[in-house]
Protein backbone atom coordinates (compact mmCIF):
# COMPACT_ATOMS: atom_id res chain seq x y z
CA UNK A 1 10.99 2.96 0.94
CA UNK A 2 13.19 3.73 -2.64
CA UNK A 3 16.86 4.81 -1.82
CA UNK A 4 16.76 8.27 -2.54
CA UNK A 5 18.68 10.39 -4.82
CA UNK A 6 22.14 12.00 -4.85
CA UNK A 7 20.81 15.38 -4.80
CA UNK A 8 17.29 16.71 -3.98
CA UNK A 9 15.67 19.76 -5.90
CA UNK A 10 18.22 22.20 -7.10
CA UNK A 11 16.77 25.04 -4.52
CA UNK A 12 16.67 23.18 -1.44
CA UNK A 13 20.77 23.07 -1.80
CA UNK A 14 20.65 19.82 0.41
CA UNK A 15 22.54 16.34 -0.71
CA UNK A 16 21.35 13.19 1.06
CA UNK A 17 24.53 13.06 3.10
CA UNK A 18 23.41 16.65 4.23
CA UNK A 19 20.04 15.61 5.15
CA UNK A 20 21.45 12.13 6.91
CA UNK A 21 24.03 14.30 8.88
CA UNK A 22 21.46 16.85 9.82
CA UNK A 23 19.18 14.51 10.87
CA UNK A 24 20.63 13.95 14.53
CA UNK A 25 19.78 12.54 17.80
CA UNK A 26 16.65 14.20 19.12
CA UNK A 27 16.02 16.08 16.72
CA UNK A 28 12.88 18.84 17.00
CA UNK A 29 12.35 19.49 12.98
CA UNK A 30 9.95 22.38 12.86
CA UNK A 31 8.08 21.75 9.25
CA UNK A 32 6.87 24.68 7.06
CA UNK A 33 8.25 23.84 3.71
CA UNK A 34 6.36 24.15 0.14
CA UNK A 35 6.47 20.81 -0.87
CA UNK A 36 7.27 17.66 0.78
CA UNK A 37 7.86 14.49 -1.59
CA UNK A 38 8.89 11.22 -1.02
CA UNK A 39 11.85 9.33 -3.69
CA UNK A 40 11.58 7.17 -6.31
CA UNK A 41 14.22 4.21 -7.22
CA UNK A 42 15.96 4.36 -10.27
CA UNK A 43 14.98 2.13 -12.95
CA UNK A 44 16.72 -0.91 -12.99
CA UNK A 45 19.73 -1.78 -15.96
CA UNK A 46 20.48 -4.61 -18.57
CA UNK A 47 19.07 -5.41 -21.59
CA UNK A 48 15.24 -6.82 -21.93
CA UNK A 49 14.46 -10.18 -21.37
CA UNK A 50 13.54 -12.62 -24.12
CA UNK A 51 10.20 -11.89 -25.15
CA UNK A 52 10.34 -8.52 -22.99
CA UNK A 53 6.91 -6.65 -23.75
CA UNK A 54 8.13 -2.96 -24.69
CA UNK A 55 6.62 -0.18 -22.11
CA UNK A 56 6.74 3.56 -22.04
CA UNK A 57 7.04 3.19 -18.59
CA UNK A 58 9.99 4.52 -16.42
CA UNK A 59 10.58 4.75 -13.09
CA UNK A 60 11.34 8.10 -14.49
CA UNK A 61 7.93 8.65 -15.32
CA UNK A 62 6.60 7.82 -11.88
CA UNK A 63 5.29 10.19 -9.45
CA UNK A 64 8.13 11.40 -7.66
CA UNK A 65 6.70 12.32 -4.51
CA UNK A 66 4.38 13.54 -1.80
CA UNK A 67 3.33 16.63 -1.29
CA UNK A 68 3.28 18.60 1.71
CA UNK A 69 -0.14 19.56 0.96
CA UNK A 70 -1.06 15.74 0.39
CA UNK A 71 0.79 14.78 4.02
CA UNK A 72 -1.25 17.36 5.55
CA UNK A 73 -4.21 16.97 4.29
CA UNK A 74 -4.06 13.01 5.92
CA UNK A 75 -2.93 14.83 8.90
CA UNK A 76 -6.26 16.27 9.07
CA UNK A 77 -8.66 13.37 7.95
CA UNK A 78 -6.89 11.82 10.40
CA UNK A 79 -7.53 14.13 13.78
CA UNK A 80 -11.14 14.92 12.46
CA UNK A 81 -11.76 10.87 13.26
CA UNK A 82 -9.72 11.43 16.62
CA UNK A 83 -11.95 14.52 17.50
CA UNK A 84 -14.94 12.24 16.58
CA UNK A 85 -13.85 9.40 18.88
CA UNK A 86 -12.65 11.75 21.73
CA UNK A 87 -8.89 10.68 21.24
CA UNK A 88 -6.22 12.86 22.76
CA UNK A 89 -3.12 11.21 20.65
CA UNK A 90 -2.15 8.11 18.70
CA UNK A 91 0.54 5.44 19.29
CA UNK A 92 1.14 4.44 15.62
CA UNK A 93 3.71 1.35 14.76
CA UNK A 94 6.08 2.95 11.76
CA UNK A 95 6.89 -0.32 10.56
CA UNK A 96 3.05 -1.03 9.64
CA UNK A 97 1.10 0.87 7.52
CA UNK A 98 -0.38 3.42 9.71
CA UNK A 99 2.66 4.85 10.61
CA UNK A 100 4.28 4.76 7.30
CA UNK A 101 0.41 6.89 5.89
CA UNK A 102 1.01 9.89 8.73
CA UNK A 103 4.90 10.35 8.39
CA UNK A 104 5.89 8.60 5.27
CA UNK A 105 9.37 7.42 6.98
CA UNK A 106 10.88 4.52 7.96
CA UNK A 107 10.56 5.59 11.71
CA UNK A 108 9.64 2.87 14.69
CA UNK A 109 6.76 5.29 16.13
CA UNK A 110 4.60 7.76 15.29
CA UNK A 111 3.37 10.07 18.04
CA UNK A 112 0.41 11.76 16.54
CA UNK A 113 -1.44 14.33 19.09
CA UNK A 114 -4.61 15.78 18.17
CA UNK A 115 -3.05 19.06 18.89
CA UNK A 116 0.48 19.91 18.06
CA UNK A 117 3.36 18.33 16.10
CA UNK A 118 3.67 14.72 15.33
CA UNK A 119 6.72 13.22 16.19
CA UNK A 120 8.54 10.50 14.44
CA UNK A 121 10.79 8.04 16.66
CA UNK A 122 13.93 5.86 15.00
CA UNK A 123 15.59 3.05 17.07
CA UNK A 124 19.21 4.21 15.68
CA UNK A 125 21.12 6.83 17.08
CA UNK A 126 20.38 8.86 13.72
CA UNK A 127 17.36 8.92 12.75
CA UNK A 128 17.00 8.35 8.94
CA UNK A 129 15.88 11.05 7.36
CA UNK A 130 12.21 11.58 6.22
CA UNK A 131 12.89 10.79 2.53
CA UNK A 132 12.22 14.71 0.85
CA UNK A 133 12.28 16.23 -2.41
CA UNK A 134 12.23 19.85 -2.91
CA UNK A 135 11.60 20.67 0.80
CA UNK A 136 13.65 23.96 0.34
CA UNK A 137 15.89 24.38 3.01
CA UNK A 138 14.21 25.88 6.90
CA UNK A 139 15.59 26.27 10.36
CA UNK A 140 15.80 23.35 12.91
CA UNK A 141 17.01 23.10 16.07
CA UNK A 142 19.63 20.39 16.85
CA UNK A 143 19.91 18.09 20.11
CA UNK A 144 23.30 19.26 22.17
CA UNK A 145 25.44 16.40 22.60
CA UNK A 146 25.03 16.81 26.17
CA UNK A 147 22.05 16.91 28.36
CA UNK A 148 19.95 17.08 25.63
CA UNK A 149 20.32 21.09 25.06
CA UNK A 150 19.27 22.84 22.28
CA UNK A 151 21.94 24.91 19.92
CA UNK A 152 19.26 26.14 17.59
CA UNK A 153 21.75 25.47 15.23
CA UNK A 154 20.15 25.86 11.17
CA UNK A 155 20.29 22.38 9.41
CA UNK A 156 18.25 22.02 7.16
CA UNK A 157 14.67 21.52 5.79
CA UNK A 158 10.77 22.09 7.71
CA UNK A 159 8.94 18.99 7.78
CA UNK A 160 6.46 19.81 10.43
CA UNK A 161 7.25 16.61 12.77
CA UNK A 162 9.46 15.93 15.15
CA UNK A 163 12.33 13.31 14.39
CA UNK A 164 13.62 11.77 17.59
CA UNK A 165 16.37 8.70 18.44
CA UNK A 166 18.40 7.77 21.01
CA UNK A 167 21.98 10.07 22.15
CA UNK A 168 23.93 7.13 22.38
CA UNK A 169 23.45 2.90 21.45
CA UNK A 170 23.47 2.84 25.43
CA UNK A 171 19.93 4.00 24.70
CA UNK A 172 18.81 1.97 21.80
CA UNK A 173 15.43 1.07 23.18
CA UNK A 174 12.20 3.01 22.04
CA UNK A 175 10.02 3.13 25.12
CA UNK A 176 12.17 5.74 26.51
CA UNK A 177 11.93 8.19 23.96
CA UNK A 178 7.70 7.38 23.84
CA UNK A 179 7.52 7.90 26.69
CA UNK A 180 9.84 11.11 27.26
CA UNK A 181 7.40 12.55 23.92
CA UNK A 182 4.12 11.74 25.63
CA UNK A 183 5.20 13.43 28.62
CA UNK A 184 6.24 16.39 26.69
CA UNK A 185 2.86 16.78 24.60
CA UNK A 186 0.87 16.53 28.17
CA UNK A 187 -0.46 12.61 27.36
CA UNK A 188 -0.15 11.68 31.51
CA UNK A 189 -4.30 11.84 31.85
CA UNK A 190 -4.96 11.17 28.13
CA UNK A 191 -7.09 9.13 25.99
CA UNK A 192 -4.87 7.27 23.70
CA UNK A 193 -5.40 5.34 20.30
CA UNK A 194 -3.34 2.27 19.45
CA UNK A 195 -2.80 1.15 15.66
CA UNK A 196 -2.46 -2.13 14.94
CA UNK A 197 -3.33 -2.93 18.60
CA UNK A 198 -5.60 -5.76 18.00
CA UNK A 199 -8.77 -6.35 15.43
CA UNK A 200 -6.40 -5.92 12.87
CA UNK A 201 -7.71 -7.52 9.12
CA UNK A 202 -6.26 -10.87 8.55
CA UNK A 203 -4.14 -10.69 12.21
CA UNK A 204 -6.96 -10.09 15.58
CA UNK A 205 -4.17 -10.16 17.89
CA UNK A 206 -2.50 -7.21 16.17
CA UNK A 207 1.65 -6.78 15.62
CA UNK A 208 2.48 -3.84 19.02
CA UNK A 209 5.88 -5.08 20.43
CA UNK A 210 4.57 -6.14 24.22
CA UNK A 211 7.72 -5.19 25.67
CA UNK A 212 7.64 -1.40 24.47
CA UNK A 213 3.54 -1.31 24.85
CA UNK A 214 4.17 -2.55 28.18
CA UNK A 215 6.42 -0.35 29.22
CA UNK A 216 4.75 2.74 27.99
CA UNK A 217 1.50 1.43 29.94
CA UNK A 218 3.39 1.24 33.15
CA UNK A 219 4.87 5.05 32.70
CA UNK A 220 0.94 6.30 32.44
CA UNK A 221 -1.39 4.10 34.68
CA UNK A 222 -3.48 7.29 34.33
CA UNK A 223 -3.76 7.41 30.96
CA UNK A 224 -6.45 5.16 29.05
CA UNK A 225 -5.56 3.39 26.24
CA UNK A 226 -7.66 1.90 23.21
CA UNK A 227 -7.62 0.43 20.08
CA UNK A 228 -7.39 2.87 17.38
CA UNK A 229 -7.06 0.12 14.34
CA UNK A 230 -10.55 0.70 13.20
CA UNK A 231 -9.63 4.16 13.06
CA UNK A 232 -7.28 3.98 11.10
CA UNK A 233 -8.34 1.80 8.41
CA UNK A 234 -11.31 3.82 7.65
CA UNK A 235 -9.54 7.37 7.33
CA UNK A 236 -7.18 5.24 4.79
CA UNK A 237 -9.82 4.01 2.90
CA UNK A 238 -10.89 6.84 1.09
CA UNK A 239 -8.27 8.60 -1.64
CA UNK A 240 -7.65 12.10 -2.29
CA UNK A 241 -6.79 12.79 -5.81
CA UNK A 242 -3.29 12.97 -5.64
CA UNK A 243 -3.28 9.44 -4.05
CA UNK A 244 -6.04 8.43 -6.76
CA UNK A 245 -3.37 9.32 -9.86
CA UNK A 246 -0.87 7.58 -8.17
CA UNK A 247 -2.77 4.13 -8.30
CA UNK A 248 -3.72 5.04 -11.30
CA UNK A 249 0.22 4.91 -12.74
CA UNK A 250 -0.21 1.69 -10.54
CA UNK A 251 -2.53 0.02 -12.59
CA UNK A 252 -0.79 1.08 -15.71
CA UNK A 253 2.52 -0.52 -14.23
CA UNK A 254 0.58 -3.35 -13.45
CA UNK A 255 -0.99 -3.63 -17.41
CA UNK A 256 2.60 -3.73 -18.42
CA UNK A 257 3.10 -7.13 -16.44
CA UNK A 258 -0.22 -8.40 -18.11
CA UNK A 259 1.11 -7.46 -21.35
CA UNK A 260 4.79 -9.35 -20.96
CA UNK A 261 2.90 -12.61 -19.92
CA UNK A 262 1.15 -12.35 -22.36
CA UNK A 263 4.19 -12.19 -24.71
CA UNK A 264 5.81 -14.86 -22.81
CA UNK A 265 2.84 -17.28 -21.99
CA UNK A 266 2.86 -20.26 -24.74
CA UNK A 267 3.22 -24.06 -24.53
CA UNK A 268 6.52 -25.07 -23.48
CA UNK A 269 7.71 -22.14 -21.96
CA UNK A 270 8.51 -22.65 -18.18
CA UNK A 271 6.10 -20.66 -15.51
CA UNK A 272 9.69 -19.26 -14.24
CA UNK A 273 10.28 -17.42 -17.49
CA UNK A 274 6.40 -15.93 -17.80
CA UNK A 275 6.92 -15.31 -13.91
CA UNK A 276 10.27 -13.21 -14.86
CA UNK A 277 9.81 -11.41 -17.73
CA UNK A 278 6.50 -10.17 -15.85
CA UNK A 279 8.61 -9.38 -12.69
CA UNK A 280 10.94 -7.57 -14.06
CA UNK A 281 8.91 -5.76 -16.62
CA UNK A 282 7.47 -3.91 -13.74
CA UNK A 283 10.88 -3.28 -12.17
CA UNK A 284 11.99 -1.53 -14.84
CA UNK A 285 8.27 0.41 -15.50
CA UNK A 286 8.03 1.57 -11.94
CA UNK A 287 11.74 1.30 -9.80
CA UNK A 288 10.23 -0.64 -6.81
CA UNK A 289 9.41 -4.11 -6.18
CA UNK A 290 6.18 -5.93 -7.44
CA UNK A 291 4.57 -8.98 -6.30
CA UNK A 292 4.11 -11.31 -9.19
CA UNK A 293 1.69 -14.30 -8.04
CA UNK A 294 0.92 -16.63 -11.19
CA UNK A 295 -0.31 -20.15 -11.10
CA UNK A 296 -1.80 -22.88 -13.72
CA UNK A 297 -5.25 -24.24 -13.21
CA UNK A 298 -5.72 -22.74 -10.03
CA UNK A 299 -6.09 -19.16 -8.04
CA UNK A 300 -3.27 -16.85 -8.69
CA UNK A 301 -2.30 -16.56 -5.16
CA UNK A 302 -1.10 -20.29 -4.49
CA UNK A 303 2.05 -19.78 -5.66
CA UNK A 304 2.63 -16.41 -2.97
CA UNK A 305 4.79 -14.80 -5.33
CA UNK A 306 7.38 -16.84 -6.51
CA UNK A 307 8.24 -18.43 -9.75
CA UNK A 308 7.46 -22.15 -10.52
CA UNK A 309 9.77 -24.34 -12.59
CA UNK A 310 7.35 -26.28 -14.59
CA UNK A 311 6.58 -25.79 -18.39
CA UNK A 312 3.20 -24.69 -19.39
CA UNK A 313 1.14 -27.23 -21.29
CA UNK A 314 -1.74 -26.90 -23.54
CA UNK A 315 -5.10 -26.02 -21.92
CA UNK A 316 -3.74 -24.65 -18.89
CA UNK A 317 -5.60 -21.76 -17.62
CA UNK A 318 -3.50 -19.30 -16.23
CA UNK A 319 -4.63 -16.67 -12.97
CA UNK A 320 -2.42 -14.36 -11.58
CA UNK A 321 -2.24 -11.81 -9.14
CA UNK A 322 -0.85 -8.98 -11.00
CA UNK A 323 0.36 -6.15 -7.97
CA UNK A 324 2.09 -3.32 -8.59
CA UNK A 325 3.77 -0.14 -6.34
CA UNK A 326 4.33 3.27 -6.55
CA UNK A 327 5.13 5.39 -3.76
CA UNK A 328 4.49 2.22 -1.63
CA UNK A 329 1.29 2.31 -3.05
CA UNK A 330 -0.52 -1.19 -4.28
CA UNK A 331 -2.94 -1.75 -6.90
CA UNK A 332 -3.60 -5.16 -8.78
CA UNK A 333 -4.72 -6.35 -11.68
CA UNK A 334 -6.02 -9.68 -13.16
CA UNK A 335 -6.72 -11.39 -16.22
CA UNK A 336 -6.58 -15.02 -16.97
CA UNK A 337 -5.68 -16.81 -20.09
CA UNK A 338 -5.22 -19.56 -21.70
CA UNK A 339 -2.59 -21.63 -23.33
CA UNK A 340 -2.42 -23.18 -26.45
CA UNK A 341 -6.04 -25.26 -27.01
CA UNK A 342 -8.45 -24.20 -24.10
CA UNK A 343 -10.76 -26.15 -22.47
CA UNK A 344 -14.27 -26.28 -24.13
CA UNK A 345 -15.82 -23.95 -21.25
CA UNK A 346 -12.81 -21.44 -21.50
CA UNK A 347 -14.77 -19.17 -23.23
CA UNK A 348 -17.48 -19.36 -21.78
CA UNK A 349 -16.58 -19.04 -18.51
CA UNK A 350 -14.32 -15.94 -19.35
CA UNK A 351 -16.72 -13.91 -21.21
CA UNK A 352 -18.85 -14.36 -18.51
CA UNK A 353 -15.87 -13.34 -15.51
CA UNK A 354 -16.12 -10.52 -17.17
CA UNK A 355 -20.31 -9.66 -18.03
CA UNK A 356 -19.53 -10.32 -13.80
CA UNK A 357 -17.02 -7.75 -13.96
CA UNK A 358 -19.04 -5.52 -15.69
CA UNK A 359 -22.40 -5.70 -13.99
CA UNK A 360 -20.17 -5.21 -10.37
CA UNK A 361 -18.57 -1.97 -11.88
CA UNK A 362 -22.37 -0.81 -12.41
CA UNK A 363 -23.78 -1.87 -9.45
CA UNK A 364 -20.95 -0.06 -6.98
CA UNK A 365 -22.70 3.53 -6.12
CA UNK A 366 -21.89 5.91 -2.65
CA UNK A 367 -23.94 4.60 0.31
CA UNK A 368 -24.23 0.94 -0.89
CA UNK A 369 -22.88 -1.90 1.53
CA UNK A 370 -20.13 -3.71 1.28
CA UNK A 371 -22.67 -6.34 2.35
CA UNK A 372 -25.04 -6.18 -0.27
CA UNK A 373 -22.32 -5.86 -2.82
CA UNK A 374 -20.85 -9.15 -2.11
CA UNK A 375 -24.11 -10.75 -1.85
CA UNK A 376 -24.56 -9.68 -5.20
CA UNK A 377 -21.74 -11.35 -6.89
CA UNK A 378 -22.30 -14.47 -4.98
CA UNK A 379 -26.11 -14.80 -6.65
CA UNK A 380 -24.17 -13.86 -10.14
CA UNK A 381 -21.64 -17.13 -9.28
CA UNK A 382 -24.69 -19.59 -7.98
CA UNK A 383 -26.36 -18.55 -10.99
CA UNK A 384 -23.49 -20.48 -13.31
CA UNK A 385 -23.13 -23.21 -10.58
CA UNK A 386 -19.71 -21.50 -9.19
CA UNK A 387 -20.05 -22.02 -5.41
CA UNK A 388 -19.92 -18.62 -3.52
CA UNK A 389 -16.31 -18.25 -2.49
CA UNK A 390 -13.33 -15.66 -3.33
CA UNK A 391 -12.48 -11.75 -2.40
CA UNK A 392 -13.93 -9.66 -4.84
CA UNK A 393 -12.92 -6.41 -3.65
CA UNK A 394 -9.24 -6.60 -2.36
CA UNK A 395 -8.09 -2.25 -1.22
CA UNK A 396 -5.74 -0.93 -2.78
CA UNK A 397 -3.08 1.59 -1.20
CA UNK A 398 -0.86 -0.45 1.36
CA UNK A 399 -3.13 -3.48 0.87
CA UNK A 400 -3.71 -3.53 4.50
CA UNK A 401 -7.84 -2.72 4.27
CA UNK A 402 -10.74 -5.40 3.93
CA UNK A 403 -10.53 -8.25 1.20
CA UNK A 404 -14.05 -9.26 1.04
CA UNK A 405 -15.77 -11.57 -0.42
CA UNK A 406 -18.69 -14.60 -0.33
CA UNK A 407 -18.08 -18.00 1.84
CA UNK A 408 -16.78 -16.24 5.27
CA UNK A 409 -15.47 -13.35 3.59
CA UNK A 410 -16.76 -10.96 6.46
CA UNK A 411 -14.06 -8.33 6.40
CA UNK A 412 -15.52 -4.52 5.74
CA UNK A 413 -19.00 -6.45 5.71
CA UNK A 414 -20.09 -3.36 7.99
CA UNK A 415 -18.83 -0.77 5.45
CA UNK A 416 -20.44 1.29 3.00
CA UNK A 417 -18.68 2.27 -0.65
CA UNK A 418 -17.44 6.22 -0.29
CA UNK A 419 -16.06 8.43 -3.25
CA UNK A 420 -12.73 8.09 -3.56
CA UNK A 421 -12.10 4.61 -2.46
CA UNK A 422 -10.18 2.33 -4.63
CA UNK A 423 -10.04 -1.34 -4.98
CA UNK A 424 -9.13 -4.46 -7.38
CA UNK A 425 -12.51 -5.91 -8.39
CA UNK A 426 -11.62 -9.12 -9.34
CA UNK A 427 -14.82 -11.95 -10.11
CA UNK A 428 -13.81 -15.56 -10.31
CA UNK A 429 -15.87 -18.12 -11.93
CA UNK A 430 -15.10 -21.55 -12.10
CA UNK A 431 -14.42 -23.01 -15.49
CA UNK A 432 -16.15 -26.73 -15.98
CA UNK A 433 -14.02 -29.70 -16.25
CA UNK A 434 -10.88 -27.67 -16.40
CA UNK A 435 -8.91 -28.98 -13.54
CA UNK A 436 -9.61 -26.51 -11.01
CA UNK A 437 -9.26 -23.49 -13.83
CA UNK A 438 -10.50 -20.42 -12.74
CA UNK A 439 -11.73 -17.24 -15.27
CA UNK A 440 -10.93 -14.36 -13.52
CA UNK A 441 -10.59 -10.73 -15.26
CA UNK A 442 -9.66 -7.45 -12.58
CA UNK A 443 -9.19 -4.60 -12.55
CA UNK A 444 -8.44 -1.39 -9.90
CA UNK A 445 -11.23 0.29 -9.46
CA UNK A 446 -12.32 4.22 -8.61
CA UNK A 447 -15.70 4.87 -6.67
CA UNK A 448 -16.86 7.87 -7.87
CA UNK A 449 -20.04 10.45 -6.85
CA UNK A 450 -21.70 8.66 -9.66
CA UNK A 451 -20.75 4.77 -9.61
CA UNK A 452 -17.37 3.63 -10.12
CA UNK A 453 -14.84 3.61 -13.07
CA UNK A 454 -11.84 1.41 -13.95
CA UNK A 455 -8.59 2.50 -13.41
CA UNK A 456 -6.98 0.18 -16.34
CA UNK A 457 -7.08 0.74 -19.63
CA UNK A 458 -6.85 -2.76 -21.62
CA UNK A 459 -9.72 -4.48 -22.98
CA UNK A 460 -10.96 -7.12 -21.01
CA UNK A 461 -10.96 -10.18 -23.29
CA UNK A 462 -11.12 -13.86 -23.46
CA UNK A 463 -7.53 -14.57 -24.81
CA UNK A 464 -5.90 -17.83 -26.18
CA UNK A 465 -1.60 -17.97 -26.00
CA UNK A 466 -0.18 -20.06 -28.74
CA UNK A 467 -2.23 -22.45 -30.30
């Protein structure tokens, strides 16, 4: 998460060091306040690079937080697929995704009971605080520095979750407190859910620390425990507005890095300065990190986000993996071009990346498969000679959801499209006798009641850098 501010809203009253020293060893925050928001980076300083594509774009202008309402409402998408599944409480790893969507910290675990408050466990003796903006300030009561009793001492803000660590670095380990916090919230005899246990997209054998899993199995041989991944994926699939207008300031972060490559991109000019200038573009537009995957004659993705040193010659094709973040939240967009005199199928292979484009954004509806969509754009490919092959729909959010696609693709193959789901719809066709070239034009993507819309803006266009 973004460092936060000096000072949070002017009626809260709270600085950061306030929050930080309030925030102490088994903590029990009680959580009623107004509005809960997460921080936002600064914007970064210096002068524009060379060739630096102008942008409107601040980390100023950025959505500056959560809101309380927002955090809640996930809360209870969340234990409406528990009740559904007959789960008592989640075991949710902070550090991944799942944890990070429920409590928006930086905390090891999430506890997350069906009933009751959540409670969010940090390895440190202080726990760092839930990162807040305008929480106003509430009553919490404070761990004793002995035995663990309560002072009821006021400290600061209501976040509705409990924020727990260890008393002393004697204590560092995290199965204790899980297990003192299942034992508290009645889990002896419960059915559990696991994130990120195992079926996991991209990683089967999930990423749960044996050592603390193990040692919370051993403290409830009565309890039964399951795989909640599944879960979890589908309850983050589908976007409530607020989350919707923040990928939407995603994608526009993201259109500013198309726009400084494409001020940058020309003959001569190294793939290190395109890669920068794009890079730090979005720094500056949005105040947290992008990934900025570009490559030459080949799919964006081959160069995993770093900067090459080689020039760019005449008739490379350039295809990038544009992906921006706000709020920790990804979206990605995609256009290819090319530089200086493009190969004789260029054209042709662009404008029709992006008739593919097109006739996907039409075809997307509610209640459609996943399955039938990507069988769809693998006829449109075979129908230009392009072997089926490539994700076409890659989630946005925390990027952690299905990448599908023709040629083994199978992820989310057993999904259907919802309203409110977002993704970067991204067609590839190959371009003849260009070297491995690829035409690829994408964009984030909104499925609506109706069909889907784009969340970009730019015109999608067959474009030719410095001939």
């Amino acid at each position: 998460m973004s460092n936060l501010p000096s000072k949070f809203d002017s009626n809260s009253g709270l600085s950061r060091r306030e929050l930080l020293l309030g925030a102490s060893a088994g903590a029990a925050v009680s959580l009623a306040a107004p509005a809960l928001a997460w921080s936002q980076a600064a914007s970064s300083a210096g002068s524009p690079a060379k060739g630096h594509a102008a942008s409107a774009l601040t980390a100023a202008s950025m959505p500056q937080g959560w809101t309380l309402d927002e955090i809640h409402r996930r809360w209870q998408s969340v234990r409406t697929l528990m009740k559904a599944a007959q789960l008592d409480c989640l075991l949710l790893p902070g550090a991944e995704p799942d944890g990070r969507y429920v409590s928006a910290s930086s905390a090891s675990w999430v506890v997350f009971p069906l009933d009751g408050r959540p409670a969010a466990i940090f390895p440190g003796r202080e726990p760092l605080p839930v990162e807040i903006l305008g929480a106003g300030a509430g009553s919490r009561e404070r761990s004793g520095e002995k035995s663990g009793e309560k002072s009821g001492e006021k400290t600061g803000p209501d976040l509705g979750m409990d924020l727990r660590s260890p008393r002393t670095e004697a204590e560092g380990m995290v199965s204790p407190l899980l297990v003192d916090v299942l034992r508290e919230k009645g889990m002896a005899q419960a059915r559990i859910g696991v994130s990120n246990l195992q079926d996991v997209f991209r990683n089967l054998e999930g990423n749960v620390n044996y050592t603390t899993y193990d040692h919370v199995l051993k403290a409830f041989p009565q309890a039964k425990f399951v795989s909640a991944s599944d879960l979890m994926m589908r309850v983050k699939l589908v976007r409530s507005p607020e989350e919707i207008s923040v990928l939407e300031k995603a994608t526009q972060v993201g259109e500013a890095g198309l726009r400084a490559m494409f001020a940058t991109a020309h003959p001569g000019v190294t793939h290190r300065e395109v890669w920068t200038n794009v890079w730090r573009t979005m720094w500056e537009a949005s105040g947290e990190y992008p990934r900025v995957s570009i490559a030459a004659n080949a799919q964006g993705a081959t160069t995993h986000g770093r900067p090459l040193d080689e020039p760019l010659a005449s008739g490379d094709i350039l295809a990038e993996e544009i992906t921006s973040s706000v709020l920790g939240y990804q979206a990605q967009v995609n256009h290819s071009v090319a530089i200086g005199t493009a190969p004789a199928d260029w054209d042709s292979a662009a404008k029709y990346s992006i008739e593919v484009f097109n006739m996907l954004l039409d075809w997307i509806a509610p209640g459609k498969t996943y399955k039938e969509f990507v069988d769809f754009y693998g006829q449109k490919q075979e129908a230009r000679g392009t072997k089926p092959q490539n994700v076409v729909l890659w989630t946005c959010g925390f990027g952690d959801g299905p990448r599908s696609g023709p040629g083994g693709r199978t992820e989310g193959v057993n999904l259907s499209f919802e309203a409110g789901q977002v993704f970067d719809l991204k067609p590839v066709i190959a371009i003849r006798d260009g070297k491995g070239a690829l035409a690829q034009f994408g964009d984030s993507v909104l499925v609506t009641e109706k069909g889907a819309r784009r969340l970009g803006t730019r015109k999608l266009e067959a474009m030719a850098l410095g001939g």
